[in-house]
Protein backbone atom coordinates (compact mmCIF):
# COMPACT_ATOMS: atom_id res chain seq x y z
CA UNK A 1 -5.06 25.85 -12.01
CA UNK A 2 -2.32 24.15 -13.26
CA UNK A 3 -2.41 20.89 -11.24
CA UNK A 4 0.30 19.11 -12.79
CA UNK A 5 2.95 21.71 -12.22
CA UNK A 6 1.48 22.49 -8.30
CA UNK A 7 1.92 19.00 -8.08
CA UNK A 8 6.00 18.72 -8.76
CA UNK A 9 6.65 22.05 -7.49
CA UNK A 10 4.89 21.39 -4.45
CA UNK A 11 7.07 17.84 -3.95
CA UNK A 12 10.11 19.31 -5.02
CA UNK A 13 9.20 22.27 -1.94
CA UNK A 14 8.29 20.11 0.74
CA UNK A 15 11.06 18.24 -0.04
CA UNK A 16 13.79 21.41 0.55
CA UNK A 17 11.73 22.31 3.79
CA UNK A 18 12.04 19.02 5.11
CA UNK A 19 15.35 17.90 4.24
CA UNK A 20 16.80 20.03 7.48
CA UNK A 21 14.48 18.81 10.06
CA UNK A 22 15.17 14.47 8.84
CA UNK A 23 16.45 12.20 11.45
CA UNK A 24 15.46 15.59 14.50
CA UNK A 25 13.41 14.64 16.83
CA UNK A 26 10.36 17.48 17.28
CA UNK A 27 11.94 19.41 20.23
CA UNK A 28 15.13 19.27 18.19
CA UNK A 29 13.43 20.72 15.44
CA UNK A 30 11.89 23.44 17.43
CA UNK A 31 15.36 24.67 18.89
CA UNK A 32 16.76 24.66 15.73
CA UNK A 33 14.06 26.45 14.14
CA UNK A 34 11.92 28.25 16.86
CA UNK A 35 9.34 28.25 17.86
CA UNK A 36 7.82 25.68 15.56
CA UNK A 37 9.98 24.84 12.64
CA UNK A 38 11.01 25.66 8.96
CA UNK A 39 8.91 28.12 7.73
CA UNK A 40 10.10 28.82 4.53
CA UNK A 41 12.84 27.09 2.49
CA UNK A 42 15.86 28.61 2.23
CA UNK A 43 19.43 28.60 -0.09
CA UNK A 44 19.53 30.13 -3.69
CA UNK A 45 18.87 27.57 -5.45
CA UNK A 46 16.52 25.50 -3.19
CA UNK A 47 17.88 22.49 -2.87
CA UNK A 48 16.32 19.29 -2.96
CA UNK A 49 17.30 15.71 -1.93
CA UNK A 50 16.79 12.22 -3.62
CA UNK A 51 13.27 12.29 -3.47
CA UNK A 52 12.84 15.22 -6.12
CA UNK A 53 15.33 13.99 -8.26
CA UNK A 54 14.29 10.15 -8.61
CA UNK A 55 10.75 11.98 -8.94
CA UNK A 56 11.81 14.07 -11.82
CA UNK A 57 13.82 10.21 -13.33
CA UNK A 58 10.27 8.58 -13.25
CA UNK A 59 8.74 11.84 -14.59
CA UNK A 60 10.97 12.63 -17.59
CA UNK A 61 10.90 8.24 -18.85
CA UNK A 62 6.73 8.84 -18.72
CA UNK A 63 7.50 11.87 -20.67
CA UNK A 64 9.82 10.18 -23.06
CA UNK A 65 7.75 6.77 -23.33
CA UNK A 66 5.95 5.84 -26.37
CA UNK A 67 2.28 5.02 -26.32
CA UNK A 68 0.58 2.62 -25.72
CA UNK A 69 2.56 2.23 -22.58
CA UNK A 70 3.88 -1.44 -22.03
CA UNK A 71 6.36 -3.04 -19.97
CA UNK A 72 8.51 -3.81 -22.61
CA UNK A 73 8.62 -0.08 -23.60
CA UNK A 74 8.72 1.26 -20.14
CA UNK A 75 11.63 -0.58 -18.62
CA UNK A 76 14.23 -0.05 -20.39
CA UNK A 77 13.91 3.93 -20.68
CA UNK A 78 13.26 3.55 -17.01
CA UNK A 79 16.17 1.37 -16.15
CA UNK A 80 18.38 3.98 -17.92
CA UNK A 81 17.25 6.51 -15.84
CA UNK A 82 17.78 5.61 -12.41
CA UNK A 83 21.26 4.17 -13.55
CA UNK A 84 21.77 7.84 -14.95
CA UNK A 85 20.41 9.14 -11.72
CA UNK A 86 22.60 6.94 -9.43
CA UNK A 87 25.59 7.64 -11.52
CA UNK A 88 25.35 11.31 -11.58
CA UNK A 89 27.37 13.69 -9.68
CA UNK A 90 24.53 15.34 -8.52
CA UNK A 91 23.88 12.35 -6.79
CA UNK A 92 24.86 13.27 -2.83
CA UNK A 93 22.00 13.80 -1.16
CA UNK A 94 21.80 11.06 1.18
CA UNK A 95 20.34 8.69 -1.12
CA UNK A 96 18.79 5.63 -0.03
CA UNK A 97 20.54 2.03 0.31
CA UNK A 98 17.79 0.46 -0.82
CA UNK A 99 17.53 2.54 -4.64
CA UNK A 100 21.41 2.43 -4.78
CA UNK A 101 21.82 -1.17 -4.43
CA UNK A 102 18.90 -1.94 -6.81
CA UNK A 103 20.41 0.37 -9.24
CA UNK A 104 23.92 -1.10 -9.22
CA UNK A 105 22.15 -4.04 -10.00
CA UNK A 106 20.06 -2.83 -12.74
CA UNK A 107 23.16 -1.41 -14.32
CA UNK A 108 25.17 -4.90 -14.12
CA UNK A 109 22.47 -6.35 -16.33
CA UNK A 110 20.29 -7.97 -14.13
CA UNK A 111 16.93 -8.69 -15.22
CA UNK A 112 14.68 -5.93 -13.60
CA UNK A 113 12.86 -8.51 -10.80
CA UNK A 114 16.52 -10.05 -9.82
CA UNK A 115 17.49 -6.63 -9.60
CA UNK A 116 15.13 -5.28 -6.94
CA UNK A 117 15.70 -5.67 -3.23
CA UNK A 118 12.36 -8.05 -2.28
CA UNK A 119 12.19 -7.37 0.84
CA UNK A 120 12.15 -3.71 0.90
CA UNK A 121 9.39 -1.47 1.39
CA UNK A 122 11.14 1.73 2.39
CA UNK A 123 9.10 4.72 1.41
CA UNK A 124 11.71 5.15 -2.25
CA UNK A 125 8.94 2.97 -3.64
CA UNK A 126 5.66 6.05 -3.59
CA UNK A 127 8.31 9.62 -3.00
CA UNK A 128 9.18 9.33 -6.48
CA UNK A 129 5.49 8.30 -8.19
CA UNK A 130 3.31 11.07 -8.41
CA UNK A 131 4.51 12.14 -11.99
CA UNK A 132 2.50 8.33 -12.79
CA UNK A 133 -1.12 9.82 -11.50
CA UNK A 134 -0.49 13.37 -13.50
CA UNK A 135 0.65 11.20 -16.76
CA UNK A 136 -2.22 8.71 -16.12
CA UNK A 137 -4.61 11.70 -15.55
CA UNK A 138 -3.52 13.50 -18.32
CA UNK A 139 -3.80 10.87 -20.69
CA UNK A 140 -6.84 9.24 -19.50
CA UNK A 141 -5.34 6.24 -18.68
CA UNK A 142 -7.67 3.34 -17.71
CA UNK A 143 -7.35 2.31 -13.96
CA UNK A 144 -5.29 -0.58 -14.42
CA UNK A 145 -2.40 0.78 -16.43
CA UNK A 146 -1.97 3.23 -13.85
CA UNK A 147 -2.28 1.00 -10.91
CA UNK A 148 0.54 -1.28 -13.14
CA UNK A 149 2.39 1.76 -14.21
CA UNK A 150 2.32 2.75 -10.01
CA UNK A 151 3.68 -0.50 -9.01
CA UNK A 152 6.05 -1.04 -11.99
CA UNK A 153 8.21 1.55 -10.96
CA UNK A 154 8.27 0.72 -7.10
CA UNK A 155 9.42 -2.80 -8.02
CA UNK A 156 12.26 -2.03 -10.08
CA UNK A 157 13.76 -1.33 -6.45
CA UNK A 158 11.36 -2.09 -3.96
CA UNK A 159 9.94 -5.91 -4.25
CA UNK A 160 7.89 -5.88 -1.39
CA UNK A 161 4.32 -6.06 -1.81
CA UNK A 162 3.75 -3.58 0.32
CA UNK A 163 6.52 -0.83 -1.53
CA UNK A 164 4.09 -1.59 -4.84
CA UNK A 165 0.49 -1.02 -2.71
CA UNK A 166 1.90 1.91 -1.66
CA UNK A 167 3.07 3.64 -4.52
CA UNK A 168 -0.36 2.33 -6.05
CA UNK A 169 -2.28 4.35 -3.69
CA UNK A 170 -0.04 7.63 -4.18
CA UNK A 171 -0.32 7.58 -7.73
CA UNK A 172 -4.33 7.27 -6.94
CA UNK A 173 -4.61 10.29 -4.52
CA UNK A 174 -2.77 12.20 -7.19
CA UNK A 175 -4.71 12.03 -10.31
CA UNK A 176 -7.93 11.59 -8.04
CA UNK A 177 -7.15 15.64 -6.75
CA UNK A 178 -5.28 16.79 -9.85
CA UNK A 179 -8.69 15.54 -11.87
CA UNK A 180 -10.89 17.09 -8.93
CA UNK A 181 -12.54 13.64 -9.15
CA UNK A 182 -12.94 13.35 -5.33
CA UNK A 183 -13.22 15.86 -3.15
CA UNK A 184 -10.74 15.74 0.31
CA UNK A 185 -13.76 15.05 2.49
CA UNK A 186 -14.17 12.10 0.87
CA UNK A 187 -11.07 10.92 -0.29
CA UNK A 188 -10.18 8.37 2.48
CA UNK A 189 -13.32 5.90 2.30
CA UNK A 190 -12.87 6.23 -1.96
CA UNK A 191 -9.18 5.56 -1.06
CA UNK A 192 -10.10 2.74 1.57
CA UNK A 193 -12.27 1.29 -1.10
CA UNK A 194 -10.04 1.66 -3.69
CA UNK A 195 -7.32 -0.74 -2.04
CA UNK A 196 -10.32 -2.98 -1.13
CA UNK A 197 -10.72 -3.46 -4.42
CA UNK A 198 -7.37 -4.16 -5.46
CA UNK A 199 -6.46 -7.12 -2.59
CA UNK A 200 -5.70 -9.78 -4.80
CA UNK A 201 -5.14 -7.99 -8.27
CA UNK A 202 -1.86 -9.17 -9.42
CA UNK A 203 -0.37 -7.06 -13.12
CA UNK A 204 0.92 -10.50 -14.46
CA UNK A 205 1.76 -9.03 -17.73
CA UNK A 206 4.04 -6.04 -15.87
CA UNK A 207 5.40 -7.57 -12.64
CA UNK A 208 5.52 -11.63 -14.24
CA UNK A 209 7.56 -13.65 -11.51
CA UNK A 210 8.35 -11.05 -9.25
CA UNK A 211 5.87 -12.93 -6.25
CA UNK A 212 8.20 -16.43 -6.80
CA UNK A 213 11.19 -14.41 -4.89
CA UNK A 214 9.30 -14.00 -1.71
CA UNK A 215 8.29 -17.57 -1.26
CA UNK A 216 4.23 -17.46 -1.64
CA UNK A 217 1.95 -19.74 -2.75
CA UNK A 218 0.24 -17.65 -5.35
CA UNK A 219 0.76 -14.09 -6.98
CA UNK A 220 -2.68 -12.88 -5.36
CA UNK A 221 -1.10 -14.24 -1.89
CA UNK A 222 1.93 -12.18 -2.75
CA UNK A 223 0.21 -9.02 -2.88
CA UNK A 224 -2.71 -8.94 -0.56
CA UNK A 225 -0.38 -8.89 2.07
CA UNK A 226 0.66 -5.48 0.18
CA UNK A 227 -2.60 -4.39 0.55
CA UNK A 228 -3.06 -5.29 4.02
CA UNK A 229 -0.97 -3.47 5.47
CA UNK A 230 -1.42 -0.09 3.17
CA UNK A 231 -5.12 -0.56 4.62
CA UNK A 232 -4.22 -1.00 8.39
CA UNK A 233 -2.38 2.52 7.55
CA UNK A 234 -5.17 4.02 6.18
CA UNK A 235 -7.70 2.78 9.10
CA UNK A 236 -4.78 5.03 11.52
CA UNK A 237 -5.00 7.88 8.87
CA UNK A 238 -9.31 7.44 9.49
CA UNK A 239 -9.12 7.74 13.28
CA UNK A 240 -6.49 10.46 13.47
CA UNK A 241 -8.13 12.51 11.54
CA UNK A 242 -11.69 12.89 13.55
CA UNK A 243 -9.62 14.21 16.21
CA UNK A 244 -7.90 17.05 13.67
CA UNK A 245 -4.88 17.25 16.29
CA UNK A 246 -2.65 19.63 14.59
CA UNK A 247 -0.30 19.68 17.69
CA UNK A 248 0.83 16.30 17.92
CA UNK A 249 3.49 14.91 15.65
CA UNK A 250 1.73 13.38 12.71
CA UNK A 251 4.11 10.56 13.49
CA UNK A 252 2.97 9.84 16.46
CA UNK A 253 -0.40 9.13 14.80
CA UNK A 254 0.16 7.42 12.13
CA UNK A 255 4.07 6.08 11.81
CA UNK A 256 7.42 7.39 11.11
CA UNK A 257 7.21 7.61 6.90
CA UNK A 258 10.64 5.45 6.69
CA UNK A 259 8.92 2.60 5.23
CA UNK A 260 6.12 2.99 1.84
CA UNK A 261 3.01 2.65 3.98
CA UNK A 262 3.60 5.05 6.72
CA UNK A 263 5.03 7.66 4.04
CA UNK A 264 1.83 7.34 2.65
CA UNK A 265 -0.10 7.76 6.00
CA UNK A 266 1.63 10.81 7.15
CA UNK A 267 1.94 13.02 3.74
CA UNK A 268 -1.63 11.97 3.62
CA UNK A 269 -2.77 13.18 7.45
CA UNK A 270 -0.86 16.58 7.28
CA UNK A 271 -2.24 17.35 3.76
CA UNK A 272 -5.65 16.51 5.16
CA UNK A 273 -5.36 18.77 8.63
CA UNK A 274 -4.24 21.45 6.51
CA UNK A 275 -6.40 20.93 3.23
CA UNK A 276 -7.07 24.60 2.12
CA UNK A 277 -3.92 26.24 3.54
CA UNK A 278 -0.93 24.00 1.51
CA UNK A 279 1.67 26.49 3.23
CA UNK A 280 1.00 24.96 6.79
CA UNK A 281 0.57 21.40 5.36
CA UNK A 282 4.15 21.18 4.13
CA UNK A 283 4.98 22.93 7.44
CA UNK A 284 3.27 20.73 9.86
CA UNK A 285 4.85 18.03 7.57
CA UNK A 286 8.46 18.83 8.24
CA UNK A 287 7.71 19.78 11.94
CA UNK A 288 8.16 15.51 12.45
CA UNK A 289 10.35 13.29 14.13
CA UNK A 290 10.41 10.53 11.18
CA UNK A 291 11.21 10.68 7.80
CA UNK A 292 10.31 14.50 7.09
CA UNK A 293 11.67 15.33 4.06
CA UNK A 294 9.60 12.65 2.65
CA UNK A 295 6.69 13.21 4.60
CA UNK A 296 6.61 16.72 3.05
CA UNK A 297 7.55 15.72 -0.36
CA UNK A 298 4.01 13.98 -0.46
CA UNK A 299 2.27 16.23 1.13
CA UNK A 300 3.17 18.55 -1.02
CA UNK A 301 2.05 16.74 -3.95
CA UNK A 302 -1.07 16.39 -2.86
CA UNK A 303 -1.88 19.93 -2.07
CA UNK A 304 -0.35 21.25 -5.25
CA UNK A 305 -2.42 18.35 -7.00
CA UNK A 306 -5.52 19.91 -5.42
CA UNK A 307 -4.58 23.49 -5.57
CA UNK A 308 -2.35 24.17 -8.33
CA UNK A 309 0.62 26.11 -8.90
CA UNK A 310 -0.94 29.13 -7.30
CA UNK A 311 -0.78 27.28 -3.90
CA UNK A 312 3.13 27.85 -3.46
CA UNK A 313 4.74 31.41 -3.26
CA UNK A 314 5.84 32.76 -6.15
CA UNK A 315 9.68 33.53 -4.37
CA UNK A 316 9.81 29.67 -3.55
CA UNK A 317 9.05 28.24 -7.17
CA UNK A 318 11.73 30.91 -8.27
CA UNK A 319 14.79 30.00 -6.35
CA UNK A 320 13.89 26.19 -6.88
CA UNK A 321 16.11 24.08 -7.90
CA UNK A 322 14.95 21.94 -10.96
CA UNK A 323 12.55 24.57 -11.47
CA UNK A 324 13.11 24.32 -15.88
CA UNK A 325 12.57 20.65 -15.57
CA UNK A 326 9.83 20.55 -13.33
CA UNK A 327 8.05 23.08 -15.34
CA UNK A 328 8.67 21.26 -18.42
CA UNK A 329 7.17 17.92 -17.26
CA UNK A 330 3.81 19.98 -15.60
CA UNK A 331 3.61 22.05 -18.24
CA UNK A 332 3.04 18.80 -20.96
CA UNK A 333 0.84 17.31 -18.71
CA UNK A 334 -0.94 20.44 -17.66
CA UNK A 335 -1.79 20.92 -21.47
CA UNK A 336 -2.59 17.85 -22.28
């Protein structure tokens, strides 16, 4: 089965076939990879973009933090790591404003919540969390560390409430499909409940005065609003998929994937079109006109969360770029 390691290989995949067909429009797409897009990724090695590589900086500080996992022990190992990441010279893959800036700032000394850009809730926040629901799974984490664990590392760069809800609701659908907890056909109204549950659940003793920066009344005021609009997202996901329209852009349906929520949305509808064929999910997923490379990245998580490592051809993992580190981080969770 091997869950974990699907997982990361199946990001780090969907990544390389999207990362071509970003910022195309579908027809665009289509004439520069007829008739209906990347089919299989291509270079030796496969490259990836930022996406895989701030994945694998949140996946190798869970591997290195100590346990019990805390705030205090968490930030600093991650702080180093996205100032190692935004520093290094692999470091040119388009990487977003939003995680540069915030990482500048984390590496002039600011304290973590001056550091992060508050109003930003581009989709950096949940490409880069899934290692969080594998680690949380793995180590039978209760709910709330890894809904604080989740949001912790969106905020270090993304402050918006809706950046944290987000990557929250990733790191769920992971470890929910890498556990086989819930099955596909019921994963949205568990999901939709899920971030029902959550509305006004503020992690005090991770996030302390991160809400004061956006000018609320009250923490739980601060991030409902998060969860608001993660479950207006998921109500699109709900009535896009009755119709199972695997010919319209998934963006179309439910948004773009530049900001956390959509991301979400999308990765979410094309894994759940395509739920037993994770080839064609990562494929409809970079056939978009939004944010593809991102869009794929997640669905590819989920599918290799569901299906394993067996889910992606052997040729692909091979040629992969990161492929020793990403098999070192599923491999320790996978055993665990």
């Amino acid at each position: 089965m091997r869950a974990a390691t699907g997982c990361l290989m199946g990001q780090a995949l969907g990544d390389a076939l999207g990362a071509p067909t970003e910022f195309l429009t579908v027809s665009q797409i289509r004439r520069h990879f007829p008739p209906n897009g990347p089919q299989e990724p291509t270079g030796d090695p496969i490259l990836v973009t930022d996406d895989t590589q701030m994945m694998l900086a949140v996946g190798q500080s869970l591997y290195d933090l100590a346990m019990p996992a805390t705030p205090d022990g968490f930030e600093p190992v991650l702080r180093q790591a996205f100032i190692t990441w935004r520093n290094s010279p692999e470091n040119n893959r388009a990487p977003g404003m939003t995680c540069m800036s915030a990482c500048e700032r984390l590496e002039a000394g600011l304290p973590w919540h001056e550091a992060t850009i508050i109003n930003s809730k581009g989709a950096g926040a949940n490409m880069r969390v899934a290692p969080v629901g594998l680690f949380a799974y793995a180590h039978q984490l209760d709910g709330q560390t890894q809904a604080a664990l989740a949001q912790f590392q969106a905020a270090l760069t993304h402050g918006h409430p809706t950046a944290l809800a987000a990557a929250d609701l990733t790191a769920w659908v992971v470890a929910e499909l890498s556990s086989k907890n819930t099955h596909p056909d019921d994963l949205l109204p568990k999901l939709r409940a899920y971030a029902e549950s959550q509305h006004t659940v503020y992690h005090s003793s991770w996030l302390g005065p991160l809400w004061q920066r956006a000018f609320v009344n009250s923490p739980e005021a601060f991030i409902s609003r998060g969860w608001d609009e993660c479950l207006s997202a998921l109500r699109r996901v709900e009535q896009a998929i009755t119709t199972h329209d695997t010919k319209t852009d998934p963006c179309e349906l439910t948004g773009d994937g530049w900001i956390a929520e959509e991301a979400l949305a999308t990765g979410l509808l094309c894994f759940l079109l395509f739920v037993d064929d994770p080839v064609a999910a990562i494929r409809r997923a970079a056939l978009t006109s939004g944010d593809s490379d991102t869009i794929a990245s997640l669905t590819g998580a989920f599918a290799g969360a569901y299906h394993g490592l067996d889910a992606w051809p052997e040729m692909w993992v091979a040629h992969l770029e990161y492929r020793e580190q990403l098999i070192t981080l599923g491999r320790a969770w996978d055993m665990v």
